[in-house]
Protein backbone atom coordinates (compact mmCIF):
# COMPACT_ATOMS: atom_id res chain seq x y z
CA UNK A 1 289.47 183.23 207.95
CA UNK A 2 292.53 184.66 209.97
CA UNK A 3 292.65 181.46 211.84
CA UNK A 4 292.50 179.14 208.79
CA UNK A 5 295.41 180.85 207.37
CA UNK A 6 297.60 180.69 209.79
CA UNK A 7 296.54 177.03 210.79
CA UNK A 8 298.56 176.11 207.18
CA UNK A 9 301.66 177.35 208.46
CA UNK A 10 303.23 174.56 210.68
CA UNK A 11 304.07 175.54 214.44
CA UNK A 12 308.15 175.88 213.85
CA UNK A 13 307.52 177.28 210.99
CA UNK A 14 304.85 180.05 212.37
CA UNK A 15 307.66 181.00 215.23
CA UNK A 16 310.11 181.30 212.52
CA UNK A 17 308.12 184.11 210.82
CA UNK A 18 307.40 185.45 214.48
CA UNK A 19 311.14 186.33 215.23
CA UNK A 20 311.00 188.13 211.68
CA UNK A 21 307.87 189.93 212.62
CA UNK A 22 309.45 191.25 216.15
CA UNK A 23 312.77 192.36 214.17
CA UNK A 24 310.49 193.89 211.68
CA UNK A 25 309.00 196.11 214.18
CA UNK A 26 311.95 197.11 216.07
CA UNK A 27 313.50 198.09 213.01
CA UNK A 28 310.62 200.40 212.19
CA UNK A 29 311.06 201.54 216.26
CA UNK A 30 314.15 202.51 215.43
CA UNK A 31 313.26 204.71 212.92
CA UNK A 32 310.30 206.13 213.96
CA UNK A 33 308.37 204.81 211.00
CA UNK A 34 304.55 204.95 211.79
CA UNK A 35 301.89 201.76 212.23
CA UNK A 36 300.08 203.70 209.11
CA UNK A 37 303.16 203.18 207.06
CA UNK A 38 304.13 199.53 208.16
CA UNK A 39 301.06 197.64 206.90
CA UNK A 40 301.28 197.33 203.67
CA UNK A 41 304.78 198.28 203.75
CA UNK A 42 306.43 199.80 200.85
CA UNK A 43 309.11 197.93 198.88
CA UNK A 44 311.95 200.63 200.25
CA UNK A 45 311.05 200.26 203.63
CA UNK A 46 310.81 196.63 203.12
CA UNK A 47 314.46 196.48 200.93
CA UNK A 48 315.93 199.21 203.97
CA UNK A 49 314.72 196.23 206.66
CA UNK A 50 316.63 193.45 204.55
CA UNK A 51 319.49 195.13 204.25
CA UNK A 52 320.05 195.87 208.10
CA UNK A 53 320.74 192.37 208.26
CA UNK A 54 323.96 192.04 205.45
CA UNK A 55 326.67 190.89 207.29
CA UNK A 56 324.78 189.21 210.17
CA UNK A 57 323.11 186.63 208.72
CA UNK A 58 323.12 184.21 206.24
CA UNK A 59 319.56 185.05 204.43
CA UNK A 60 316.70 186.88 205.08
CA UNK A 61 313.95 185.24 203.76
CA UNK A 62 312.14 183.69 206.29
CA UNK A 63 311.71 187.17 207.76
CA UNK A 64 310.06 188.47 204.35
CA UNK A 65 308.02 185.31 204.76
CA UNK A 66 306.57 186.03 207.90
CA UNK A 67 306.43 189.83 206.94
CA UNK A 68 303.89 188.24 203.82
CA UNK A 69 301.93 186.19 205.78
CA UNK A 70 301.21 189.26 208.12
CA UNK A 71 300.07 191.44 205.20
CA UNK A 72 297.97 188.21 204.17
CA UNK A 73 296.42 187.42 207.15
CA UNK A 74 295.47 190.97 207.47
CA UNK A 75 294.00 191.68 203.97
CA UNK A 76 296.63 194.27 203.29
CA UNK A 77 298.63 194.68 199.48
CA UNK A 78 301.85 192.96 199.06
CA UNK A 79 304.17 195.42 197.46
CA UNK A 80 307.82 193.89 197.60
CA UNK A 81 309.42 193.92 194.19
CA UNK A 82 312.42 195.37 192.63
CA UNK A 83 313.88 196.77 195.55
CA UNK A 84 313.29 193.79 198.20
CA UNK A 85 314.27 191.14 195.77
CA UNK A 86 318.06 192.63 194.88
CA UNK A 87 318.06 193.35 199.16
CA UNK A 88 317.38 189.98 199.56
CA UNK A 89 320.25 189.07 197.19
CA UNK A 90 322.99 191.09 198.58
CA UNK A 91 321.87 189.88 201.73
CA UNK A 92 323.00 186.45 200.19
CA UNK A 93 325.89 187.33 198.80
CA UNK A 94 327.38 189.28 202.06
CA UNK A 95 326.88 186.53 204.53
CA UNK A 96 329.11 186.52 207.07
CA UNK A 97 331.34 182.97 206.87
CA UNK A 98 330.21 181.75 210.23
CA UNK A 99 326.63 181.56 208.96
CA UNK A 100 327.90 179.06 206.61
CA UNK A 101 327.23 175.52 208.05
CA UNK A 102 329.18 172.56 207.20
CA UNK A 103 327.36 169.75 205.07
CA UNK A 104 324.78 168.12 207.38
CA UNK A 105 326.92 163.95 207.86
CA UNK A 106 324.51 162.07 206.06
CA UNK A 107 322.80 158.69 207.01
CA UNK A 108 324.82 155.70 204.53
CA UNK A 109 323.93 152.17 204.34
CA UNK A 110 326.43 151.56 206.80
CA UNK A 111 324.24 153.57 209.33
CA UNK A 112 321.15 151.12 208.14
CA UNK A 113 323.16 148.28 208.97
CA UNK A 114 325.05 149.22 212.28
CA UNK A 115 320.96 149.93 213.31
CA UNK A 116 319.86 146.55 211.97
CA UNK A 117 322.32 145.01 213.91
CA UNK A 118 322.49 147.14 216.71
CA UNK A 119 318.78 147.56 218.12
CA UNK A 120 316.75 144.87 219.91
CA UNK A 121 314.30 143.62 217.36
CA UNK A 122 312.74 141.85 220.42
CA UNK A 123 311.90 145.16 222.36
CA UNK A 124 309.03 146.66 221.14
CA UNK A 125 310.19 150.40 220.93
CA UNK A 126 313.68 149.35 219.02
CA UNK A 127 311.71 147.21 216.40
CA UNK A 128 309.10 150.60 215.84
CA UNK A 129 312.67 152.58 215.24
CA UNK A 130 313.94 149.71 213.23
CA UNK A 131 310.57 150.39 211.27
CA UNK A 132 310.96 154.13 210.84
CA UNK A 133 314.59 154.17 210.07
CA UNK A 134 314.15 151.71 207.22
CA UNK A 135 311.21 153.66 205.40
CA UNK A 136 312.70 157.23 206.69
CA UNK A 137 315.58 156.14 204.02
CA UNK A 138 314.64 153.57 201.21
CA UNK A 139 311.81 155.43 200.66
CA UNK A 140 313.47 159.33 201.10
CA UNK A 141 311.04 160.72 203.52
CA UNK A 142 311.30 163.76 205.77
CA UNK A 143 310.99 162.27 209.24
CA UNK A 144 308.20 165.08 210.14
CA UNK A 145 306.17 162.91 208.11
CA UNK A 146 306.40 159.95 209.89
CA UNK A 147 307.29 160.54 213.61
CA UNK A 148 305.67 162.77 215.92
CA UNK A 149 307.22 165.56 217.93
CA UNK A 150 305.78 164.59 221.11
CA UNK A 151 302.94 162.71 222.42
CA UNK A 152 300.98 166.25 223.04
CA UNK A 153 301.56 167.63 219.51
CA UNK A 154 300.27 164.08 218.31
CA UNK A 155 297.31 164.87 215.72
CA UNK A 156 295.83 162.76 213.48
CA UNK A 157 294.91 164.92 210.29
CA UNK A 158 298.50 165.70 210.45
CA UNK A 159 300.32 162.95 211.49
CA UNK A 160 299.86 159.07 209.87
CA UNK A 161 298.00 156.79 212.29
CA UNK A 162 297.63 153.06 212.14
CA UNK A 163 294.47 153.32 210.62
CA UNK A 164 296.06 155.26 207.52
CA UNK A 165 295.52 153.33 204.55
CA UNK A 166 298.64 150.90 203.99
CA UNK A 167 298.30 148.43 201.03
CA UNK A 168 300.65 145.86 199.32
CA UNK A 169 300.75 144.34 195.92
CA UNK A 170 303.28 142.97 193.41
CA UNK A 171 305.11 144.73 190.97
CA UNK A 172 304.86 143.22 187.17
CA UNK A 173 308.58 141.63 188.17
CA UNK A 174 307.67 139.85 191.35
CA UNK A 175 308.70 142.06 193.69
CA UNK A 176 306.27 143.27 196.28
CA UNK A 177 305.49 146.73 197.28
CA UNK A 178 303.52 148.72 199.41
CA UNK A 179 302.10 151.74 199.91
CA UNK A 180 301.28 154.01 202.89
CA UNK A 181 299.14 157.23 202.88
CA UNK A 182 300.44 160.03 205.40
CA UNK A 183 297.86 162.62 205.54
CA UNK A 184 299.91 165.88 205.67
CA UNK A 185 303.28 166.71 203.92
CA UNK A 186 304.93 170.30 203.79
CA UNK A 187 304.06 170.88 200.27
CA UNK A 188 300.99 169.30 199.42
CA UNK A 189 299.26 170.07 203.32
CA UNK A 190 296.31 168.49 203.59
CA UNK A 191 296.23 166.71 200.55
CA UNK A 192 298.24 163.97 201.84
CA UNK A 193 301.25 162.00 199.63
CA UNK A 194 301.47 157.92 199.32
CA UNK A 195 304.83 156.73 200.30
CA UNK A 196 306.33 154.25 198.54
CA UNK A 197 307.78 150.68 200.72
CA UNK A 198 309.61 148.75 198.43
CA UNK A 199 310.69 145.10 199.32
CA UNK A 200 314.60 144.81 198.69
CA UNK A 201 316.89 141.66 198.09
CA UNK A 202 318.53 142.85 201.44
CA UNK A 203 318.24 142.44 205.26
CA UNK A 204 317.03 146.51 205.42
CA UNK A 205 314.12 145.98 203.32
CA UNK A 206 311.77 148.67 204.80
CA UNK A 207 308.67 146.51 203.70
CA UNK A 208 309.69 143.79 206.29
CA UNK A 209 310.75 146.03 208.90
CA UNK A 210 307.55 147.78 208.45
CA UNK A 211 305.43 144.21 208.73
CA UNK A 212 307.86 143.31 211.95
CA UNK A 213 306.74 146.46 213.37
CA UNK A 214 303.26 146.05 213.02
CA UNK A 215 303.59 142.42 214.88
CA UNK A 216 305.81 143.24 217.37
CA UNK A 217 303.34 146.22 218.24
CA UNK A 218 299.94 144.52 217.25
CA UNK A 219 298.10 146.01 220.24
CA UNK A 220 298.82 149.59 219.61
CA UNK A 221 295.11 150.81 219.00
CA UNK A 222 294.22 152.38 215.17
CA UNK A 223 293.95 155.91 216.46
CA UNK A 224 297.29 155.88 217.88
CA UNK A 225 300.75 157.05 215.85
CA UNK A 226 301.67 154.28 213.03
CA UNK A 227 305.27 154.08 214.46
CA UNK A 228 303.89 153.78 218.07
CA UNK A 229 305.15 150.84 220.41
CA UNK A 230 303.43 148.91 222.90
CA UNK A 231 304.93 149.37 226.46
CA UNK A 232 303.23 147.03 229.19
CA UNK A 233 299.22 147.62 229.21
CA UNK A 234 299.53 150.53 227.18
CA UNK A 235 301.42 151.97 224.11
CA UNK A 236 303.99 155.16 223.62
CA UNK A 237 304.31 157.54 220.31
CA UNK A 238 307.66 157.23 218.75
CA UNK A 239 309.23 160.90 218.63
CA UNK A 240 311.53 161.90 216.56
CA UNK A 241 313.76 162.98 219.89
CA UNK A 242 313.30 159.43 221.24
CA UNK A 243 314.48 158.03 217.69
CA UNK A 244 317.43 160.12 217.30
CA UNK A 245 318.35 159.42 220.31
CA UNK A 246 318.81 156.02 220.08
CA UNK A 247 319.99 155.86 216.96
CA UNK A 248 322.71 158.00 217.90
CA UNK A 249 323.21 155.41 220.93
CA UNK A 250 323.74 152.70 218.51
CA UNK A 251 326.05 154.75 215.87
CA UNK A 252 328.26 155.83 218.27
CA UNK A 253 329.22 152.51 220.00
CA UNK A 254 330.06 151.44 216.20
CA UNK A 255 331.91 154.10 215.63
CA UNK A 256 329.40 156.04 212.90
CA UNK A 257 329.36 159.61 213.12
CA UNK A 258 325.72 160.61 214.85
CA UNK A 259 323.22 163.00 213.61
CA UNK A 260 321.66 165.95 215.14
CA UNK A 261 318.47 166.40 212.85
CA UNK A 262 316.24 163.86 210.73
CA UNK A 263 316.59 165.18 207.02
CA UNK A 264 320.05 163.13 206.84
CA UNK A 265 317.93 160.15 206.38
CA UNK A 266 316.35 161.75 203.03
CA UNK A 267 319.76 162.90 201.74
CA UNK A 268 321.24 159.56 202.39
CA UNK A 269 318.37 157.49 200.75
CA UNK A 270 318.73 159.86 197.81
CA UNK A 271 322.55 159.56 197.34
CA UNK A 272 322.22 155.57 198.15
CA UNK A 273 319.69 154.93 195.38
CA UNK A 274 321.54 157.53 193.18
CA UNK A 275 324.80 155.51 193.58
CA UNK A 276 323.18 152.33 193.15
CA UNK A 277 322.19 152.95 189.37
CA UNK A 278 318.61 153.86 190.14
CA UNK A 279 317.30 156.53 187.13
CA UNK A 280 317.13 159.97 188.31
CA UNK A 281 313.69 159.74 187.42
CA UNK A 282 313.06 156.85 189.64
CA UNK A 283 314.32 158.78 192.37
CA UNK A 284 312.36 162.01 191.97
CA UNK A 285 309.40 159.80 191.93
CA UNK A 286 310.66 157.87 195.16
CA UNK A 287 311.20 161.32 197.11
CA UNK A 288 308.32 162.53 195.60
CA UNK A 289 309.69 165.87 193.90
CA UNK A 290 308.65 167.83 191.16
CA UNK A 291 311.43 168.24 188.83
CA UNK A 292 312.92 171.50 189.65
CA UNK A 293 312.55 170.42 193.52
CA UNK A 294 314.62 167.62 192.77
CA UNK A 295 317.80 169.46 190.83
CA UNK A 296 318.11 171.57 193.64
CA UNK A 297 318.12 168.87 196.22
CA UNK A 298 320.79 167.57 194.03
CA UNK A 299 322.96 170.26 195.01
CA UNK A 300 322.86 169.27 198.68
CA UNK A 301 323.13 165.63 197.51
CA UNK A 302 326.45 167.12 195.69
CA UNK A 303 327.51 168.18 199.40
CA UNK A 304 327.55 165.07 200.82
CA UNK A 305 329.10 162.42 198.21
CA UNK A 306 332.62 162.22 200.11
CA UNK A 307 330.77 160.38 202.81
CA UNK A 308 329.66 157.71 200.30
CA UNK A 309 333.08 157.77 198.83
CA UNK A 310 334.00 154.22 200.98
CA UNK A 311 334.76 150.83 200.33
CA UNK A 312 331.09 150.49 198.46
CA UNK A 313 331.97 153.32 196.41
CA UNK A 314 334.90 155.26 194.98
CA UNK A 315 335.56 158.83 193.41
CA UNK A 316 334.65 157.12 189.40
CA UNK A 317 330.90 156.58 190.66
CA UNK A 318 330.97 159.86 192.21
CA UNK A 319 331.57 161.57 188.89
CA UNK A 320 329.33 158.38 186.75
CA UNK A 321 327.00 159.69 188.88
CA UNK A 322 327.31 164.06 188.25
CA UNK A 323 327.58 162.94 184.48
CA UNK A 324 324.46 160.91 184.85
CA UNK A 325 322.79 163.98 186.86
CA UNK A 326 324.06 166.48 183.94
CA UNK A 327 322.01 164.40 181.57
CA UNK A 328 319.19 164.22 183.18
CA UNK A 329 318.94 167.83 183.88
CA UNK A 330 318.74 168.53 180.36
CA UNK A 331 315.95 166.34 179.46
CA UNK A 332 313.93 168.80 181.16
């Protein structure tokens, strides 16, 4: 049972709550609190280990997380409360300013294109990026859920293979559509989501990248990543490191500003659907949010408008668009 429970924690995730786990217990070193009194630990000593951290860091929550699992894993009481959760606050509240990062630069249209126009549709590994940069953003996915870390970490009850279920249809208007199961998202686990591939009246359309892909790279066998590219006899997983990498290759000889991590490509689908007109509703659906989910993504959508503020866009739709936001919000 100990196993199972840790198996739903992902593996960054699980040495995330690790580190917390090690500061939890040289805390209690430090203070010669005993193993008897450390599992289940009270809500003081839990609030006193929070608060050794104001000033340092920016929040201490993952720690408590991993301090939770621990308890859970071990059949012990959880007995934070009161105490832990106004810690945790003025842990908040006191971060120092260098904890506070700067807006993550966002992927924009302008990204899409520069790739679009950039990569060499003819090779097969730039038309499987092509692929996975067109769905990672007009359909706001996380790029964990469609690219693999590395070829070893590869696993198909995770990870969407090319024998997931992919389907296409037409929409009541015409317009075609598909969908593609991924097996494994961080909050549904196991029970999968369906991403939605929309075709667009646009050279990005994610539904014909996603079709170029798969005949570019027809031999890539069905237990092999979807996003995987033949190379000679053989075939190669697409990781994310690989697809940053290159994408960054292409943004920076145009000029673009070049990413570091993979959510930008959510954000950015989210602020370029928002700014289009699409309903807020439409959206949530899209990125696949439940409501509450989605308002506070909003906030880090709110971040990064003055990137979109360009020649597409100027600082009227920024505020059409928090008005539009407002509204929605209170519909809820």
């Amino acid at each position: 049972m100990r196993a199972v429970q840790i198996s739903s924690i992902d593996q960054s995730t699980r040495i995330n709550y690790g580190a917390g786990l090690l500061r939890f217990t040289q805390y209690c070193d430090s203070f010669g609190i005993s193993e008897w009194d450390r599992m289940p630990a009270s809500d003081i000593l839990l609030a006193g280990f929070v608060a050794a951290g104001a000033g340092r860091v920016a929040s201490a929550q993952q720690w408590v997380s991993g301090l939770r699992l621990w308890h859970d894993v071990n059949g012990a009481p959880w007995l934070g409360d009161q105490a832990l959760k106004r810690a945790l606050a003025g842990v908040k509240k006191l971060a120092p300013s260098s904890s506070h990062r700067p807006p993550r630069p966002p992927v924009t249209i302008e990204h899409i294109r520069a790739l679009l126009e950039g990569l060499d549709l003819l090779n097969t590994r730039d038309a499987a990026i092509w692929a996975a940069a067109a769905v990672a953003f007009w359909s706001i996915c996380r790029l964990g859920e469609l690219l693999v870390t590395s070829q070893q970490d590869f696993r198909p009850e995770k990870h969407v293979t090319r024998a997931s279920p992919l389907t296409f249809a037409r929409a009541r208007n015409g317009v075609e559509c598909g969908t593609l199961h991924i097996p494994w998202t961080k909050t549904t686990a196991s029970e999968g989501a369906d991403i939605a591939i929309t075709d667009l009246a646009d050279p990005t359309s994610p539904l014909y990248a996603i079709r170029y892909h798969l005949v570019v790279n027809t031999k890539v066998p069905s237990d092999a990543p979807f996003f995987a590219f033949e190379q000679g006899d053989s075939w190669q997983a697409l990781t994310k490191g690989v697809f940053l990498q290159r994408c960054n290759q292409v943004w920076k000889a145009r000029g673009l500003h070049i990413l570091e991590g993979g959510h930008s490509f959510r954000i950015g689908g989210t602020t370029e659907w928002l700014l289009r007109g699409t309903p807020p509703d439409v959206v949530q659906k899209q990125g696949r949010w439940l409501s509450n989910a989605f308002l506070l993504y909003w906030r880090k959508v709110q971040t990064v408008l003055p990137f979109f503020i360009s020649q597409a866009f100027n600082a009227s739709e920024a505020l059409r668009l928090e008005q539009i936001m407002d509204n929605f919000e209170r519909t809820l």
